[in-house]
N, C-alpha and C. Protein backbone atom coordinates (compact mmCIF):
# COMPACT_ATOMS: atom_id res chain seq x y z
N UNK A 1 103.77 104.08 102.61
CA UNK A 1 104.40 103.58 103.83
C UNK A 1 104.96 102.19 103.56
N UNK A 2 106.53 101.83 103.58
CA UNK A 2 106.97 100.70 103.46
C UNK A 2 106.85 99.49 105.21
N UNK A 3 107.02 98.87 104.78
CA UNK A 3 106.74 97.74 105.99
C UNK A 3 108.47 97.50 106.29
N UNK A 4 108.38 98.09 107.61
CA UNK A 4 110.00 97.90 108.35
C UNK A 4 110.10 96.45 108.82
N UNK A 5 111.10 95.92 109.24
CA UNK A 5 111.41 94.83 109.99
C UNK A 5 110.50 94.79 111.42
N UNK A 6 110.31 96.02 111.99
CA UNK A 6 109.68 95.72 113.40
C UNK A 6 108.54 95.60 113.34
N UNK A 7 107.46 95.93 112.09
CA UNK A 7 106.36 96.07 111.71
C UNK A 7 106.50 94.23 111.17
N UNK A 8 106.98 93.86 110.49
CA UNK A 8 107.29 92.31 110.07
C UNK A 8 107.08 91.52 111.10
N UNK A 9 107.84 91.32 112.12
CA UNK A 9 108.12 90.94 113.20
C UNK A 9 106.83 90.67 114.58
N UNK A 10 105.53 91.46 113.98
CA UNK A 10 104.40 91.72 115.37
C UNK A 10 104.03 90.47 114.41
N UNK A 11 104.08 90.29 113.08
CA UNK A 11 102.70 88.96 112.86
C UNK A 11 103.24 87.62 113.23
N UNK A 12 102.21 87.15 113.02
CA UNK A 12 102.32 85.68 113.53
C UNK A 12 103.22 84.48 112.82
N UNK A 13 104.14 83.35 113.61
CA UNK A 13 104.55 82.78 113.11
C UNK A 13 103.23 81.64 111.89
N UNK A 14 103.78 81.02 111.11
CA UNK A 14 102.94 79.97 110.34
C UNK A 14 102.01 79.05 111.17
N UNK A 15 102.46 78.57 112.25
CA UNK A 15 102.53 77.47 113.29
C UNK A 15 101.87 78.45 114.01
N UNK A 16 101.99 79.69 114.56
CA UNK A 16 100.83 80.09 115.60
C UNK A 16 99.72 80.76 114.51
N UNK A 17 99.59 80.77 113.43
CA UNK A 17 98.86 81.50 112.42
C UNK A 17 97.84 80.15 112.48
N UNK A 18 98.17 79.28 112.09
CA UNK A 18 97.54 77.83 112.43
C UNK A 18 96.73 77.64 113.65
N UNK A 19 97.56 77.51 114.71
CA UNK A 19 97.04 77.11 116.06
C UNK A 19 95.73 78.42 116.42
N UNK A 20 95.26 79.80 115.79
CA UNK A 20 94.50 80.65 116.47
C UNK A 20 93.64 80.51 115.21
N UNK A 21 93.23 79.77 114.35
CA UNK A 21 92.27 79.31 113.31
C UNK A 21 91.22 78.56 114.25
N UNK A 22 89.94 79.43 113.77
CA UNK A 22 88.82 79.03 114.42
C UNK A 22 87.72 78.15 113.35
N UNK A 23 88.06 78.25 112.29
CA UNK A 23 87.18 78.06 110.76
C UNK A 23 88.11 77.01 109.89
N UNK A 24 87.60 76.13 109.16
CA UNK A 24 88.25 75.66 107.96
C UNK A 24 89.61 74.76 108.42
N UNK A 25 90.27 74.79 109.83
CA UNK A 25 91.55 73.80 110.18
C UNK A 25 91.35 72.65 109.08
N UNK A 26 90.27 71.88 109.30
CA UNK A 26 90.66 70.30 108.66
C UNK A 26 90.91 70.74 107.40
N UNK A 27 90.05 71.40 107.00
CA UNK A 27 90.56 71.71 105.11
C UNK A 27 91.76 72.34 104.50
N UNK A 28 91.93 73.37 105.44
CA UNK A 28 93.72 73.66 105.56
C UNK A 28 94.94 73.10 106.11
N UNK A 29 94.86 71.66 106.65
CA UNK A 29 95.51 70.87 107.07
C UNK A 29 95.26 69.65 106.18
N UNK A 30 94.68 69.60 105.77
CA UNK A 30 94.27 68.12 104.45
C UNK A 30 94.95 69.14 103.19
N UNK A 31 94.57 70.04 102.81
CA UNK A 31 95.43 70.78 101.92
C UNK A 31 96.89 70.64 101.86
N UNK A 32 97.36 71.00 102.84
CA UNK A 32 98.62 71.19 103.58
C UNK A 32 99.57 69.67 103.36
N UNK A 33 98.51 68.65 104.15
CA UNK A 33 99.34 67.12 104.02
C UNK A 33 99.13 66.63 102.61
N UNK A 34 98.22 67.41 101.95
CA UNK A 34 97.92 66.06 100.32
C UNK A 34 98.48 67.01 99.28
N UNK A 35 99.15 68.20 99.59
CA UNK A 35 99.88 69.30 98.19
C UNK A 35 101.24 68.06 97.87
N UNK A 36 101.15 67.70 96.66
CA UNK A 36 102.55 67.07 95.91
C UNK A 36 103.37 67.97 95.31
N UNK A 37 104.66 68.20 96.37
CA UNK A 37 105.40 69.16 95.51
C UNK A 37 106.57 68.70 94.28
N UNK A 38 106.69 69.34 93.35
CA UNK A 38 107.92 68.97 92.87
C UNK A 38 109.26 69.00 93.09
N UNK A 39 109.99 67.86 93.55
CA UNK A 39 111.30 68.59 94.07
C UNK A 39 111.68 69.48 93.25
N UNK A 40 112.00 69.66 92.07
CA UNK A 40 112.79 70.79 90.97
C UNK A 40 111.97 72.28 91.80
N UNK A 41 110.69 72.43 92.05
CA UNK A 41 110.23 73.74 92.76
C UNK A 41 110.78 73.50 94.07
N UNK A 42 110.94 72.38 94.98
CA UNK A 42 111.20 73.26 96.34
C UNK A 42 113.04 73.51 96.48
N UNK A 43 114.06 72.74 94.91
CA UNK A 43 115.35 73.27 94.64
C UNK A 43 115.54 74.74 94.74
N UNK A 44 114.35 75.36 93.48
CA UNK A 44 114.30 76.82 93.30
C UNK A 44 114.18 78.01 94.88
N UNK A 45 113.86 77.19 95.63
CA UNK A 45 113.79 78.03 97.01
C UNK A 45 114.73 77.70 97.86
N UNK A 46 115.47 76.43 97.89
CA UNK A 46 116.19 75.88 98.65
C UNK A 46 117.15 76.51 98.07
N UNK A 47 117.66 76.53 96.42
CA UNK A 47 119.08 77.78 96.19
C UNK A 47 118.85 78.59 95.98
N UNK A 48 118.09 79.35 97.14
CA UNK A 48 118.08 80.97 96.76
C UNK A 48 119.53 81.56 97.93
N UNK A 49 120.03 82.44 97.40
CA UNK A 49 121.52 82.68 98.22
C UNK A 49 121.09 83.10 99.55
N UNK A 50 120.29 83.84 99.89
CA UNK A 50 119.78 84.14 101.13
C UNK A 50 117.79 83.62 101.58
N UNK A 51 118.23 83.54 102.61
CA UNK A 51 116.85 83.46 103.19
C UNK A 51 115.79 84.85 102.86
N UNK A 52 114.56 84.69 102.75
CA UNK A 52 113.40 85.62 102.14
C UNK A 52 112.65 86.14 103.35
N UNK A 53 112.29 87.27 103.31
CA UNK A 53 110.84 87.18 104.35
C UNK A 53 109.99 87.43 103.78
N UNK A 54 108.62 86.70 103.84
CA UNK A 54 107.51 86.81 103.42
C UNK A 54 106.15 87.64 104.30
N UNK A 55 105.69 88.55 104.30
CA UNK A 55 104.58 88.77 104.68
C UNK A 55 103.39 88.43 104.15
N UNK A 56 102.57 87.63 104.93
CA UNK A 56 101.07 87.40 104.64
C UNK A 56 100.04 87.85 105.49
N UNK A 57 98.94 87.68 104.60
CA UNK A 57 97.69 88.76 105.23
C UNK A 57 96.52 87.90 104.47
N UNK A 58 95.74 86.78 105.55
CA UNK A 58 95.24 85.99 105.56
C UNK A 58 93.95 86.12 106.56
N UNK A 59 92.80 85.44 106.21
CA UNK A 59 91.74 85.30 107.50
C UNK A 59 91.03 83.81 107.07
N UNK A 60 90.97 83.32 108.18
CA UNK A 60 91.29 81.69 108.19
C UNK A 60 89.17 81.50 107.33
N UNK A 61 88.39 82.48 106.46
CA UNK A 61 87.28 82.28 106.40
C UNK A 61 87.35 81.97 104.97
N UNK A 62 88.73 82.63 104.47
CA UNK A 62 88.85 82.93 102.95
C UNK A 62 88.81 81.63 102.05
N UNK A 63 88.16 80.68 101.29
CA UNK A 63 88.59 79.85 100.56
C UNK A 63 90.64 79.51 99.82
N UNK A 64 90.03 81.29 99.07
CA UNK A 64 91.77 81.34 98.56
C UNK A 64 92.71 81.15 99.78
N UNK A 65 92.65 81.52 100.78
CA UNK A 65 93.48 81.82 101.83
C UNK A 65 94.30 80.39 102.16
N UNK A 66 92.85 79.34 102.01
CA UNK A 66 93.30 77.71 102.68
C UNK A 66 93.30 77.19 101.56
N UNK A 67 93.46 77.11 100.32
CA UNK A 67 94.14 76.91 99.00
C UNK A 67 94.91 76.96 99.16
N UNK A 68 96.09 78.18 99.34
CA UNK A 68 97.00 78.38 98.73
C UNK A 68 98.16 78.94 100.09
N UNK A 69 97.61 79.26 101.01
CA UNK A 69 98.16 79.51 101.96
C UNK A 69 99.67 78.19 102.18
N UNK A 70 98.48 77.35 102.42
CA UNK A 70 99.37 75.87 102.92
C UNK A 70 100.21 75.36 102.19
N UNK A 71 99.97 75.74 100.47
CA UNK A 71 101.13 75.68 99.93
C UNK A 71 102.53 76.59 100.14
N UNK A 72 102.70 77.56 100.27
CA UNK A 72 103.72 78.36 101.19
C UNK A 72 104.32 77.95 102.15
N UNK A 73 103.27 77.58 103.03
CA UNK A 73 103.89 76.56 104.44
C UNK A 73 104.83 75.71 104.12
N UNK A 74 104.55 74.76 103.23
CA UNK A 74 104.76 73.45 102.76
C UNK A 74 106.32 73.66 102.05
N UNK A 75 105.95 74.96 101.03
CA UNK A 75 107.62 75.64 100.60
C UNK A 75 108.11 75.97 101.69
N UNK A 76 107.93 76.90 102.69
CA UNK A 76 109.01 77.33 103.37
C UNK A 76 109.43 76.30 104.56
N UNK A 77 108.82 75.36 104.84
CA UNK A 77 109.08 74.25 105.67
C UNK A 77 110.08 73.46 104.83
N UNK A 78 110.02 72.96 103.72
CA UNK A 78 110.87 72.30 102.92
C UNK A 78 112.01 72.85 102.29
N UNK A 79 112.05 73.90 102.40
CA UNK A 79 113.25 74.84 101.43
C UNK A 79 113.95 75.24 102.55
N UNK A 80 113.79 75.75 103.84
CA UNK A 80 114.04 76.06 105.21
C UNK A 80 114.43 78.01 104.29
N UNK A 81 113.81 77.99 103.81
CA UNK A 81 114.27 80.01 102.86
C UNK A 81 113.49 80.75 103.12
N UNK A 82 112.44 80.58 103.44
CA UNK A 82 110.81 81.51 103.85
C UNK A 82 111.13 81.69 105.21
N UNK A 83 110.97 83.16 105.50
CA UNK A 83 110.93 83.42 106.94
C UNK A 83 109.56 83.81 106.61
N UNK A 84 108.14 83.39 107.32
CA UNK A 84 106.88 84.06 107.13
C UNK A 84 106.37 84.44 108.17
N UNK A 85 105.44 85.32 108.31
CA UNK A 85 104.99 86.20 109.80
C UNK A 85 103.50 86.83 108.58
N UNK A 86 102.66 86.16 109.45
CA UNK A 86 100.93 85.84 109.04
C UNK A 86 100.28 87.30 109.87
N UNK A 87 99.63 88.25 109.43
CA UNK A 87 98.80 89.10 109.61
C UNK A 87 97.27 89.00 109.41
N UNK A 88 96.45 88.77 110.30
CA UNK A 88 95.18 88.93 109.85
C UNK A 88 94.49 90.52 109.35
N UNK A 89 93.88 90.20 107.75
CA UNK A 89 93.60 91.55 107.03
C UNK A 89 92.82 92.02 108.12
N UNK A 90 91.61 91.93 108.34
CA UNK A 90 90.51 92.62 109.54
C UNK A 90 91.34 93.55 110.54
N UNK A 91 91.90 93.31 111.11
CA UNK A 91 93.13 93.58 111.74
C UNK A 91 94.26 94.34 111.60
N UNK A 92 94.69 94.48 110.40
CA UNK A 92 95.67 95.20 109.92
C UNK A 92 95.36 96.21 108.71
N UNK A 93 94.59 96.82 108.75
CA UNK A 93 94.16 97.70 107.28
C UNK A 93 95.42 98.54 107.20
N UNK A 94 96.03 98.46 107.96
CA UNK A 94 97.61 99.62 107.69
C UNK A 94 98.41 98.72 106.65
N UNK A 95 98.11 97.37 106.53
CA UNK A 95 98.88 96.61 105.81
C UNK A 95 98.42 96.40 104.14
N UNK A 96 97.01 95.83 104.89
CA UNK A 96 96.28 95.52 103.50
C UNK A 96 96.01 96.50 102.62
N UNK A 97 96.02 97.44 102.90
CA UNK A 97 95.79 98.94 102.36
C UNK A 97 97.14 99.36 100.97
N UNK A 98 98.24 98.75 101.50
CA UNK A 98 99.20 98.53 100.55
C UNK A 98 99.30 97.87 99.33
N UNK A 99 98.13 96.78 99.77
CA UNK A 99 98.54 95.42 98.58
C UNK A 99 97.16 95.17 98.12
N UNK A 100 96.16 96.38 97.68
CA UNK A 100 95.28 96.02 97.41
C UNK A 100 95.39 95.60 95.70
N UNK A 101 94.56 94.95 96.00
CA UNK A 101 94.26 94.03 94.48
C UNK A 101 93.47 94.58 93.27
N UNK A 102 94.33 95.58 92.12
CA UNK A 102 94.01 96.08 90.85
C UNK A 102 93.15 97.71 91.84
N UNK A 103 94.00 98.22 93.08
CA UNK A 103 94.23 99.13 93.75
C UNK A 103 93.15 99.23 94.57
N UNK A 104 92.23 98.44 94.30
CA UNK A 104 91.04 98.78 95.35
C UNK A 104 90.06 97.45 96.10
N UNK A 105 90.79 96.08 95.87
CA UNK A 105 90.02 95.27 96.65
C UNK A 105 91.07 95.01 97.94
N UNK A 106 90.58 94.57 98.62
CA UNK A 106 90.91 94.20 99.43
C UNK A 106 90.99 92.50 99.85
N UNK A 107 91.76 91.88 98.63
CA UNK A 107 91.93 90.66 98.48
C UNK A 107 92.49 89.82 99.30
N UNK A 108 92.76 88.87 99.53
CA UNK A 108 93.12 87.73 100.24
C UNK A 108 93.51 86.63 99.53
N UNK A 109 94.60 85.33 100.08
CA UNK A 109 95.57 85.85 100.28
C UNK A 109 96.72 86.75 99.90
N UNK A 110 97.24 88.00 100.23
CA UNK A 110 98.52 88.40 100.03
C UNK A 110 99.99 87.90 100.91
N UNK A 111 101.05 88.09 99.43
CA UNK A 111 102.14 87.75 100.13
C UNK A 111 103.12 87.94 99.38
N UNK A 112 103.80 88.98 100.21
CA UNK A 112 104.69 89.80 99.56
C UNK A 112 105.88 89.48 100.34
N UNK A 113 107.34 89.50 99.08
CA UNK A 113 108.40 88.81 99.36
C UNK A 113 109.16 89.71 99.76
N UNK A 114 109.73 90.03 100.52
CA UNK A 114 111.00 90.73 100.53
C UNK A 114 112.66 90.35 101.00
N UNK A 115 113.28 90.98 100.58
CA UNK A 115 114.65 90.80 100.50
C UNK A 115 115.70 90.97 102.33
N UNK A 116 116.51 90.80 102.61
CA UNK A 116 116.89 90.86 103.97
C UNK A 116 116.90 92.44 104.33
N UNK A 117 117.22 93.41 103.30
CA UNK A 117 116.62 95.09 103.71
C UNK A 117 115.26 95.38 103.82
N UNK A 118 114.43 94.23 103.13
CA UNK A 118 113.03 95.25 103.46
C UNK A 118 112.78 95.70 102.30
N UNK A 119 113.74 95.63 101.02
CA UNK A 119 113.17 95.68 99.82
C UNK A 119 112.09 95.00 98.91
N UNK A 120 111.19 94.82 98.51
CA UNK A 120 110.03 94.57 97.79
C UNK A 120 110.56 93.79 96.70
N UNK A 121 110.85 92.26 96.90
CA UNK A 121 110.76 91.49 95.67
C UNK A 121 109.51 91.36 94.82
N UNK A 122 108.61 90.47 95.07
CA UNK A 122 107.28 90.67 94.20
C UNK A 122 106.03 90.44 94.85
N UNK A 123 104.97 90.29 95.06
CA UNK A 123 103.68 90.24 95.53
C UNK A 123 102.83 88.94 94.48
N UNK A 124 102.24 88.35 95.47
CA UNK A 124 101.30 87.75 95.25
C UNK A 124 100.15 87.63 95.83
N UNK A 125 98.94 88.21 94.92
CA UNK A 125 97.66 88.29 95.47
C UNK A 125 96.82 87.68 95.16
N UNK A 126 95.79 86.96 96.24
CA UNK A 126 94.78 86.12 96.00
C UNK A 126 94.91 84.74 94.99
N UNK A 127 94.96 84.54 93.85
CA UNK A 127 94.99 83.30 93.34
C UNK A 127 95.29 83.87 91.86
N UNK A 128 96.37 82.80 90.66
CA UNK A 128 96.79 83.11 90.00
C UNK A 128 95.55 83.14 88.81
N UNK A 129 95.64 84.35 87.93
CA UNK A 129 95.11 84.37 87.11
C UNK A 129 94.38 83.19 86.11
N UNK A 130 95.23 82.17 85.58
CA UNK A 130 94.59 80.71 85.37
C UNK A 130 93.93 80.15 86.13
N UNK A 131 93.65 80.34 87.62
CA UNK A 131 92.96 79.40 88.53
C UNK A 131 91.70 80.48 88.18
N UNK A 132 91.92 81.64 87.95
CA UNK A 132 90.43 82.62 88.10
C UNK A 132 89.74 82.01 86.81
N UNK A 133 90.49 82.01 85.77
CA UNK A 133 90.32 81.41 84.18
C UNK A 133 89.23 80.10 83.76
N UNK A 134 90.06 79.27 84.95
CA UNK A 134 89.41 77.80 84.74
C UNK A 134 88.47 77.54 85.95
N UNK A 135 88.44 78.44 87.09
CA UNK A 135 86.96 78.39 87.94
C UNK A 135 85.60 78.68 87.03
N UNK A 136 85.96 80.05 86.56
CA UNK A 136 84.79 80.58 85.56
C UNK A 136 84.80 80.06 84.63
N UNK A 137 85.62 78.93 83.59
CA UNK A 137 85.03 77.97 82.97
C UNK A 137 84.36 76.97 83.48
N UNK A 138 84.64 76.10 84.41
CA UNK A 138 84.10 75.06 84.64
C UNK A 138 82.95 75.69 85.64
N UNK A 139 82.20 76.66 86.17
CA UNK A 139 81.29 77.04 87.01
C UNK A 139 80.14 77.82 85.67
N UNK A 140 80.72 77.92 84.28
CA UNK A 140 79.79 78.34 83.42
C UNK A 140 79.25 76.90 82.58
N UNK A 141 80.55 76.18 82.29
CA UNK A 141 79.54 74.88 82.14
C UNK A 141 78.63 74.03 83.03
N UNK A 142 78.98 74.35 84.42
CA UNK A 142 78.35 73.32 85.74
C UNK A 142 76.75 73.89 84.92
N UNK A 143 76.69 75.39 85.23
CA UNK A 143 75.50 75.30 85.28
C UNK A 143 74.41 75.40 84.02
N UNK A 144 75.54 75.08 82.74
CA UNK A 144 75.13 74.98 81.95
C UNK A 144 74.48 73.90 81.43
N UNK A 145 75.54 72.70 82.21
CA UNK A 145 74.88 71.28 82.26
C UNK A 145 73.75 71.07 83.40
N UNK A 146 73.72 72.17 84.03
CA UNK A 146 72.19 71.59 85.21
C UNK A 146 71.54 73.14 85.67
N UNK A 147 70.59 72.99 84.54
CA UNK A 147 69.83 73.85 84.24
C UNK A 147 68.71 74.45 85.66
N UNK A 148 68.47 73.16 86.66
CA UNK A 148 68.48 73.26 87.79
C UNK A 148 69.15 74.23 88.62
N UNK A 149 70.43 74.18 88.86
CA UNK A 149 70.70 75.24 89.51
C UNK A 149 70.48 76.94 89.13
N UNK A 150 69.75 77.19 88.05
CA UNK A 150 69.11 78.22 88.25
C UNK A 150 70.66 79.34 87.75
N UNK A 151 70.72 80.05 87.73
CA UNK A 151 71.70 81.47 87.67
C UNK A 151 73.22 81.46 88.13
N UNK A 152 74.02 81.68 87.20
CA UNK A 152 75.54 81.92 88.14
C UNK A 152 75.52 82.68 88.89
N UNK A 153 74.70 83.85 88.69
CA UNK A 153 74.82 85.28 89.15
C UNK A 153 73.76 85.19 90.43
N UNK A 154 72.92 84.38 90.87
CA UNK A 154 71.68 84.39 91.31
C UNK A 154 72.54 84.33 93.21
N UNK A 155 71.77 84.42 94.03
CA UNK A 155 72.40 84.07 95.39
C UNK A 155 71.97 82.51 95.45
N UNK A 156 73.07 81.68 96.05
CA UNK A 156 72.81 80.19 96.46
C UNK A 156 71.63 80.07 97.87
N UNK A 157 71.83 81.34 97.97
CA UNK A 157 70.78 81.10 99.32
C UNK A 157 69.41 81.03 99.09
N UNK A 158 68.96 81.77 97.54
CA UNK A 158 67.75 80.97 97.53
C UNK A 158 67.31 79.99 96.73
N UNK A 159 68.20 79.36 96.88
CA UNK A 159 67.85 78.10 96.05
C UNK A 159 67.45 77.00 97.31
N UNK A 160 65.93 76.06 96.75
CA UNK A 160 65.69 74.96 97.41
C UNK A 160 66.78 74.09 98.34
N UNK A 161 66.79 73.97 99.07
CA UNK A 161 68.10 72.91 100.11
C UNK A 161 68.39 71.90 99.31
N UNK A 162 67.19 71.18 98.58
CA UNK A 162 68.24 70.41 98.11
C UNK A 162 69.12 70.33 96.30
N UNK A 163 69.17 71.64 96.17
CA UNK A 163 68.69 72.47 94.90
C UNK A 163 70.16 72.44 95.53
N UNK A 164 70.65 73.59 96.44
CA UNK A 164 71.84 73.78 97.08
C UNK A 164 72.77 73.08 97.50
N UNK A 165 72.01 71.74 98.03
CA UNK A 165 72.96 70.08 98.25
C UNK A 165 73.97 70.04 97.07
N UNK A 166 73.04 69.81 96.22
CA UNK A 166 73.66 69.20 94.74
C UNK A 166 74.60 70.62 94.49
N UNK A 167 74.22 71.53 94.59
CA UNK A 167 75.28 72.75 93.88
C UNK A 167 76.75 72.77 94.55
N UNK A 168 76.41 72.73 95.72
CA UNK A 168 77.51 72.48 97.06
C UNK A 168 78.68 71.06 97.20
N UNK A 169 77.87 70.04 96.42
CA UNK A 169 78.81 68.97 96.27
C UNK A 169 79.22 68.87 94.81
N UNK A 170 78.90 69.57 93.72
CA UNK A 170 79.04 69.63 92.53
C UNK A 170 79.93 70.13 92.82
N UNK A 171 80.18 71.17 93.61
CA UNK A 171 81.42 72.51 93.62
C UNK A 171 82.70 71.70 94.35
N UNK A 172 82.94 71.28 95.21
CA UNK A 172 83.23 70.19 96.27
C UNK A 172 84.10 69.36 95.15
N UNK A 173 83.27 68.68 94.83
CA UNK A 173 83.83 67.56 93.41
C UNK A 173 85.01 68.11 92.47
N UNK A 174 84.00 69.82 92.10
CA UNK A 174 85.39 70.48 90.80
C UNK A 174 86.54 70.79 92.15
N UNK A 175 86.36 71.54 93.45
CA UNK A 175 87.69 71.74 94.04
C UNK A 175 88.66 71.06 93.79
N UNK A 176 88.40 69.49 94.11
CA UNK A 176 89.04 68.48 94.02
C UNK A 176 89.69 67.90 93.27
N UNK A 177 88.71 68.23 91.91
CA UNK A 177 89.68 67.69 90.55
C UNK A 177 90.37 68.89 89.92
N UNK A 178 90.20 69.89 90.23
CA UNK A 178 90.97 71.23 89.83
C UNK A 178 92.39 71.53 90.82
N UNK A 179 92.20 70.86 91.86
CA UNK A 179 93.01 71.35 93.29
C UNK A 179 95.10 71.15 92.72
N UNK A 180 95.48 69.49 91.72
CA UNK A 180 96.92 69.58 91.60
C UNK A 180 96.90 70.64 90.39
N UNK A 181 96.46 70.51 89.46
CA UNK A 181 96.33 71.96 88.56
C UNK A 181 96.82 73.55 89.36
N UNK A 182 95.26 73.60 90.22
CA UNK A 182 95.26 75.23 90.77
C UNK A 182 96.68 74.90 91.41
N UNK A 183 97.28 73.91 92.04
CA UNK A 183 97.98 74.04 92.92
C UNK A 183 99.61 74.32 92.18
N UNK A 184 99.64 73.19 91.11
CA UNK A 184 100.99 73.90 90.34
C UNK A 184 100.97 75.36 89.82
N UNK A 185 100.03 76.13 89.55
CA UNK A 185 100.03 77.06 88.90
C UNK A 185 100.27 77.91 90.22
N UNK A 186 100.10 78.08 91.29
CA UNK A 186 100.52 78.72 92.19
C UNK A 186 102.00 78.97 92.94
N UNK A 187 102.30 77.16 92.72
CA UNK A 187 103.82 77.15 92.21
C UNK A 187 104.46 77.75 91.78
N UNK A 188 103.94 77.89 90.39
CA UNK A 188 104.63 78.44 89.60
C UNK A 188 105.08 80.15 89.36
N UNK A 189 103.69 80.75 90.10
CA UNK A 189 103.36 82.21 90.25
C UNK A 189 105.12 82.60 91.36
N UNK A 190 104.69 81.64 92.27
CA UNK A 190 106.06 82.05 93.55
C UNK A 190 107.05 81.75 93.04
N UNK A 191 107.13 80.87 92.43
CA UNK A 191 108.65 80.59 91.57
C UNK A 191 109.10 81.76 91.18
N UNK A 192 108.00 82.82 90.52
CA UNK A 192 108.04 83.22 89.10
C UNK A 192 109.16 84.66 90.14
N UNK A 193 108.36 84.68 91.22
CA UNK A 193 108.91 85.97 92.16
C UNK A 193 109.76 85.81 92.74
N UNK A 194 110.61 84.29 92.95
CA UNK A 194 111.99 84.36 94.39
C UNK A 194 112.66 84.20 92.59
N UNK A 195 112.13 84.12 91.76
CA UNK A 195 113.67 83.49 90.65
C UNK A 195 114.07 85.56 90.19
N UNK A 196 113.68 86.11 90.68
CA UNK A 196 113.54 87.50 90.23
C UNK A 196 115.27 88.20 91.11
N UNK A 197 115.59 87.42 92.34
CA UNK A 197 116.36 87.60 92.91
C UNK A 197 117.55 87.25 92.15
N UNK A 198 118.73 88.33 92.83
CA UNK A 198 119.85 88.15 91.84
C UNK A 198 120.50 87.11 93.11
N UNK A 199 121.34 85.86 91.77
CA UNK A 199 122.27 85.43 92.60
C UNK A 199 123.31 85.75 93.24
């Protein structure tokens, strides 16, 4: 089942996708105001010959979602080329059901480009492969250097509170210094899909 224009059209603008967020606002709005873009990336969207529509399928609980979401925003606000209309997955399994991730997760965020017919430029799901790369490096040394936290594999929930403090702001700390990294490489993923369009 392809996704028509009138099916496009029921999700939510960016701005009301925002305003009905019950979870995570400040962190997806501090995201949002502190992403440094490169002008040369928001050129690549700004000369694309026609305007894009993007569908996304987001739930404001997802980490990836307020990563990477707000970078999109941030392109299609600055390039004025992104037409986007926000679907919550929970909500839409007629959608997500399409764009599942290596055919059977049900990942977050998706966002798939299409052309002014409704044709299928490229998809992007959940977070680019290098960001998966260098989480699971630096989360195999964390706990390699603090033998304390006990297991990668283990649940955080039973670890001592303040066993969990320290794991929770350790993690906190790498977001932060990983965040212009993860964030160009995500760049670069969307680049990789509007430059696919013929001029």
């Amino acid at each position: 089942m392809s996704v028509t224009r009138e099916r496009f059209e029921q999700g939510m603008t960016y701005d009301e996708y925002k305003a009905q967020m019950t979870r995570n606002q400040e962190r997806f709005a501090t995201n949002e105001q502190q992403l440094a873009l490169d002008p040369a990336d928001v050129a690549a969207f700004k000369n694309l010959p026609q305007p894009l529509n993007v569908l996304v399928i987001a739930e404001d609980w997802c980490g990836d979602v307020i990563n990477n979401l707000p970078i999109l925003g941030r392109i299609a606000a600055e390039s004025g080329k992104l037409n986007l209309r926000v679907f919550l997955r929970d909500q839409n399994l007629d959608l997500i059901d399409q764009y599942l991730k290596e055919g059977k997760f049900r990942s977050i965020p998706v966002f798939v480009f299409f052309d002014d017919q409704f044709r299928e430029i490229g998809r992007f799901i959940e977070r680019p492969a290098s960001v998966t790369e260098r989480n699971d490096q630096y989360r195999q040394k964390m706990y390699a250097d603090h033998p304390e936290f006990g297991s990668p594999d283990a649940s955080i929930s039973e670890l001592p509170e303040e066993i969990r403090t320290a794991l929770s702001e350790a993690t906190a700390t790498w977001r932060e210094e990983s965040r212009p990294l993860n964030n160009q490489d995500v760049v670069r993923s969307l680049r990789e899909i509007v430059e696919k369009v013929p001029a």
